[in-house]
C-alpha atoms as a PDB file:
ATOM      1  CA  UNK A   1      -1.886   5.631  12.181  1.00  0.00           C
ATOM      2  CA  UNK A   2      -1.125   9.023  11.160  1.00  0.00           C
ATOM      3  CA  UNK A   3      -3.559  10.793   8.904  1.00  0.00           C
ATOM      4  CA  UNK A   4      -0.497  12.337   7.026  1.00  0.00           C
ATOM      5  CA  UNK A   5       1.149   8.624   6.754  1.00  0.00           C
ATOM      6  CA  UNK A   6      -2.217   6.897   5.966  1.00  0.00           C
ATOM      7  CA  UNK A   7      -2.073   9.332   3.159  1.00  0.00           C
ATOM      8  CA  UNK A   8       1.442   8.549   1.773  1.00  0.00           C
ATOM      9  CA  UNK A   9       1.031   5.462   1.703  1.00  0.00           C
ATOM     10  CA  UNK A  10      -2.445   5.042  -0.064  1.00  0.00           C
ATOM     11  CA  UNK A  11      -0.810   8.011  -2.062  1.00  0.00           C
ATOM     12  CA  UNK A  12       1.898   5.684  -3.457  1.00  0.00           C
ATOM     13  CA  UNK A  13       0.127   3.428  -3.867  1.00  0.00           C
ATOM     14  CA  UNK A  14      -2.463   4.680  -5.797  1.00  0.00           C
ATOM     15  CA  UNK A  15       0.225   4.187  -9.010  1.00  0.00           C
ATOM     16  CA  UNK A  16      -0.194   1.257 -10.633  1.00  0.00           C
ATOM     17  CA  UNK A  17       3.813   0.721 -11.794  1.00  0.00           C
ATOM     18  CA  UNK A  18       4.284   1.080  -7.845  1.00  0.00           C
ATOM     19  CA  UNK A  19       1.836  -1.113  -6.952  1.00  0.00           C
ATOM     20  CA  UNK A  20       3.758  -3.717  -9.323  1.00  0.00           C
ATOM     21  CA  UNK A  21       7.265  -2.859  -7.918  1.00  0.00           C
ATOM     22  CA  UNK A  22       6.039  -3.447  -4.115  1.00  0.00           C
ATOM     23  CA  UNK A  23       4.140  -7.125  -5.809  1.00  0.00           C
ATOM     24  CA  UNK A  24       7.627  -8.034  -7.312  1.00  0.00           C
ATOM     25  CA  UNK A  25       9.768  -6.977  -4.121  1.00  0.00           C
ATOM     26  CA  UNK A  26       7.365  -9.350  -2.632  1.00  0.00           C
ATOM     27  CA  UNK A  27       7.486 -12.035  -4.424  1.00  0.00           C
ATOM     28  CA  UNK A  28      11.258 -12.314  -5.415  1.00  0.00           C
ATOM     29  CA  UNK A  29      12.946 -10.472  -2.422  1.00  0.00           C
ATOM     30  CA  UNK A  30      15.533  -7.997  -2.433  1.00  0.00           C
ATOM     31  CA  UNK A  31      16.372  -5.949  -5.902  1.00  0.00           C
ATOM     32  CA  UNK A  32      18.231  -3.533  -7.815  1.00  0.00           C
ATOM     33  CA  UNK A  33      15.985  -0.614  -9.536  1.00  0.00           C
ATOM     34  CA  UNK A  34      17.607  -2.174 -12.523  1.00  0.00           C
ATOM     35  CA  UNK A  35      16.633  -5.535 -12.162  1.00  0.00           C
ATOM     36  CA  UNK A  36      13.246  -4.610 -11.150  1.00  0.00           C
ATOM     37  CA  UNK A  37      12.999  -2.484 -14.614  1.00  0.00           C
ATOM     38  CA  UNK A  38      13.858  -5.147 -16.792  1.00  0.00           C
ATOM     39  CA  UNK A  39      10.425  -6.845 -15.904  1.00  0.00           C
ATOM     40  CA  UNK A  40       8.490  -3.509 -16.092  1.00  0.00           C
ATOM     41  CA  UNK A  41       7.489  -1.378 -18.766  1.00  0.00           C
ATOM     42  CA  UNK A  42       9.099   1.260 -17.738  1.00  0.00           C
ATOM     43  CA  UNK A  43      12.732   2.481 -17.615  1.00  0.00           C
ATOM     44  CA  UNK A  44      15.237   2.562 -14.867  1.00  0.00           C
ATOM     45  CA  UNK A  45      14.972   5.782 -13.809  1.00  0.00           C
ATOM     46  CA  UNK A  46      11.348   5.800 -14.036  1.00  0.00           C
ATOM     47  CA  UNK A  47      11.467   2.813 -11.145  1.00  0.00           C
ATOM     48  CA  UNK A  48      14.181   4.588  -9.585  1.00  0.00           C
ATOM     49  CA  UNK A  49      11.407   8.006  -9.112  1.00  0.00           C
ATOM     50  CA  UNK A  50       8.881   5.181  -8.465  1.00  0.00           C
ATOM     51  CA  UNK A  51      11.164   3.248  -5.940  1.00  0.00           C
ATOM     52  CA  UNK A  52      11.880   7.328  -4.018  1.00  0.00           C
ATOM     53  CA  UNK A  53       8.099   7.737  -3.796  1.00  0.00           C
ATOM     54  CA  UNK A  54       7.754   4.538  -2.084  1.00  0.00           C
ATOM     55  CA  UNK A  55      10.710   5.013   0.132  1.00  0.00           C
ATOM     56  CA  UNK A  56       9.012   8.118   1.338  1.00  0.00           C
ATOM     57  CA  UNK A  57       5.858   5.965   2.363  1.00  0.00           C
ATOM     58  CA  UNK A  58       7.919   4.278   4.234  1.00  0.00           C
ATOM     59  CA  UNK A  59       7.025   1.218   1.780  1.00  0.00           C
ATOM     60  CA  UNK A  60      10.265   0.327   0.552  1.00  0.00           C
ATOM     61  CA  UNK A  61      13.717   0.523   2.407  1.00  0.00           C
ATOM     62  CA  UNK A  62      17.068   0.793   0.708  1.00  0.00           C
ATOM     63  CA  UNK A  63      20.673  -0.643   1.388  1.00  0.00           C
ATOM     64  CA  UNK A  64      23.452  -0.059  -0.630  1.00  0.00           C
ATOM     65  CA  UNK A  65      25.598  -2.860  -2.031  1.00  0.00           C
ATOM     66  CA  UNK A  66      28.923  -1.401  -3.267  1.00  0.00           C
ATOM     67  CA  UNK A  67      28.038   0.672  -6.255  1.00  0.00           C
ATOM     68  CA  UNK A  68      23.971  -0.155  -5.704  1.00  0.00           C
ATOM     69  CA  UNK A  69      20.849  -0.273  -3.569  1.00  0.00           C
ATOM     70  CA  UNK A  70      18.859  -3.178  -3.075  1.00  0.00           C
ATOM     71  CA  UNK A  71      15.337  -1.987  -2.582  1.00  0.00           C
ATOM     72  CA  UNK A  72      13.231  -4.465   0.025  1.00  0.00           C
ATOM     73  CA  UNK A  73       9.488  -3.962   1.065  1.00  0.00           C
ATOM     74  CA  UNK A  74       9.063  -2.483   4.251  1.00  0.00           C
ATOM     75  CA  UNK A  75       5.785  -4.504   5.835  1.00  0.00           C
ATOM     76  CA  UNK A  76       5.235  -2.314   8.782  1.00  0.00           C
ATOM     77  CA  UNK A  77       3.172   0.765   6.642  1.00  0.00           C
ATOM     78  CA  UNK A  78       1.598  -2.108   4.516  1.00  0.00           C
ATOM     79  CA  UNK A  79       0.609  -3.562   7.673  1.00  0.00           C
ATOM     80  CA  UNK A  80      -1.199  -0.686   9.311  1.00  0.00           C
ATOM     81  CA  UNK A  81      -3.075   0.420   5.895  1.00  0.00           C
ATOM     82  CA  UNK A  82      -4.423  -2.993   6.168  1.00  0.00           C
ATOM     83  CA  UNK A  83      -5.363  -2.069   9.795  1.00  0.00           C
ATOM     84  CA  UNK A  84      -6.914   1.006   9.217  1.00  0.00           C
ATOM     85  CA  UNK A  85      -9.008  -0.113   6.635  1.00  0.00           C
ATOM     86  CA  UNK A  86     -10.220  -3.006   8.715  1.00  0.00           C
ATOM     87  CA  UNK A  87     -11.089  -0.544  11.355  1.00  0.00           C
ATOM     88  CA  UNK A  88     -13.072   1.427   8.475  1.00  0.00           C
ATOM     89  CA  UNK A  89     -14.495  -1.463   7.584  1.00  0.00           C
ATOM     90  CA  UNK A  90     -15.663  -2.438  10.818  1.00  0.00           C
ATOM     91  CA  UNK A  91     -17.264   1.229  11.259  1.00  0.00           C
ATOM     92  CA  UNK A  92     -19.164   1.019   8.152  1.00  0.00           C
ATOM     93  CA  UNK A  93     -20.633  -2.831   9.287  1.00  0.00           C
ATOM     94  CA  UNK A  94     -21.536  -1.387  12.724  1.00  0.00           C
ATOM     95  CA  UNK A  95     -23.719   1.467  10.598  1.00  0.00           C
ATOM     96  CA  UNK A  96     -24.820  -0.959   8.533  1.00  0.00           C
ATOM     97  CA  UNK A  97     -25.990  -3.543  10.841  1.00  0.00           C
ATOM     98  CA  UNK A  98     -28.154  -0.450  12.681  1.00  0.00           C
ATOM     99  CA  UNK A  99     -29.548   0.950   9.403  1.00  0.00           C
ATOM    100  CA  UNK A 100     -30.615  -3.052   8.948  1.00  0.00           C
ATOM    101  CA  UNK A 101     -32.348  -3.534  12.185  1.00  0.00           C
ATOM    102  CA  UNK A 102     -34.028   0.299  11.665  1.00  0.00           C
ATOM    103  CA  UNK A 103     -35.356  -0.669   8.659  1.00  0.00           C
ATOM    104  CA  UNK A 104     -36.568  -4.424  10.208  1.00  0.00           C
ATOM    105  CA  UNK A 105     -38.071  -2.545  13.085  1.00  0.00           C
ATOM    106  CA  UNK A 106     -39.729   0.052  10.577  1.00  0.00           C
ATOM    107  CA  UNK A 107     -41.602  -2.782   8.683  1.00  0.00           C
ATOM    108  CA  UNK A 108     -42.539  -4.389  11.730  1.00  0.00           C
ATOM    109  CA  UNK A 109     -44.273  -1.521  12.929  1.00  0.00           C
ATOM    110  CA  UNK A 110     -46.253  -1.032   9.557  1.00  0.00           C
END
């Protein structure tokens, strides 16, 4: 994944009020920014900005329904985010696992 993407998308995410709009997109499918505010604290056009930040992840994907959109996760960027931190992980286990068996050797030495 793209540094610049891996960015965005950590980026929006990083909000919490995002973080809650992508959980109930999840969980209940398809909305309207409207229906999505009246379960969040915050007003419409406050999920609207929220929902265009997320959209320019590439988190959430819009299609318009007559007069509105109907917001819907996109799983792809969600899906390499978990990737990349699984490869991160990975890394930091590998230089773990030698900074183990360094210090193991080290004391067996002694």
């Amino acid at each position: 994944m793209r540094r610049d993407r891996t960015d965005a998308i950590f980026s929006a995410l990083a909000d919490p009020t995002r973080r809650q709009v992508i959980r109930a997109l999840s969980e209940q499918g398809p909305a309207t920014a409207t229906s999505l505010a009246a379960n969040l604290p915050v007003t419409r056009q406050a999920v609207t900005k929220h929902l265009g930040t997320l959209a320019d992840a590439g988190l959430v994907t819009a299609t318009r329904r007559g007069r509105e959109k109907l917001y819907q996760v996109s799983p792809q960027p969600l899906t390499d985010a978990v990737s990349w931190m699984a490869e991160l992980g990975a890394r930091w286990d590998e230089r773990l696992a030698a900074l183990r068996e360094h210090v193991v050797s080290t004391r067996r030495r002694r």
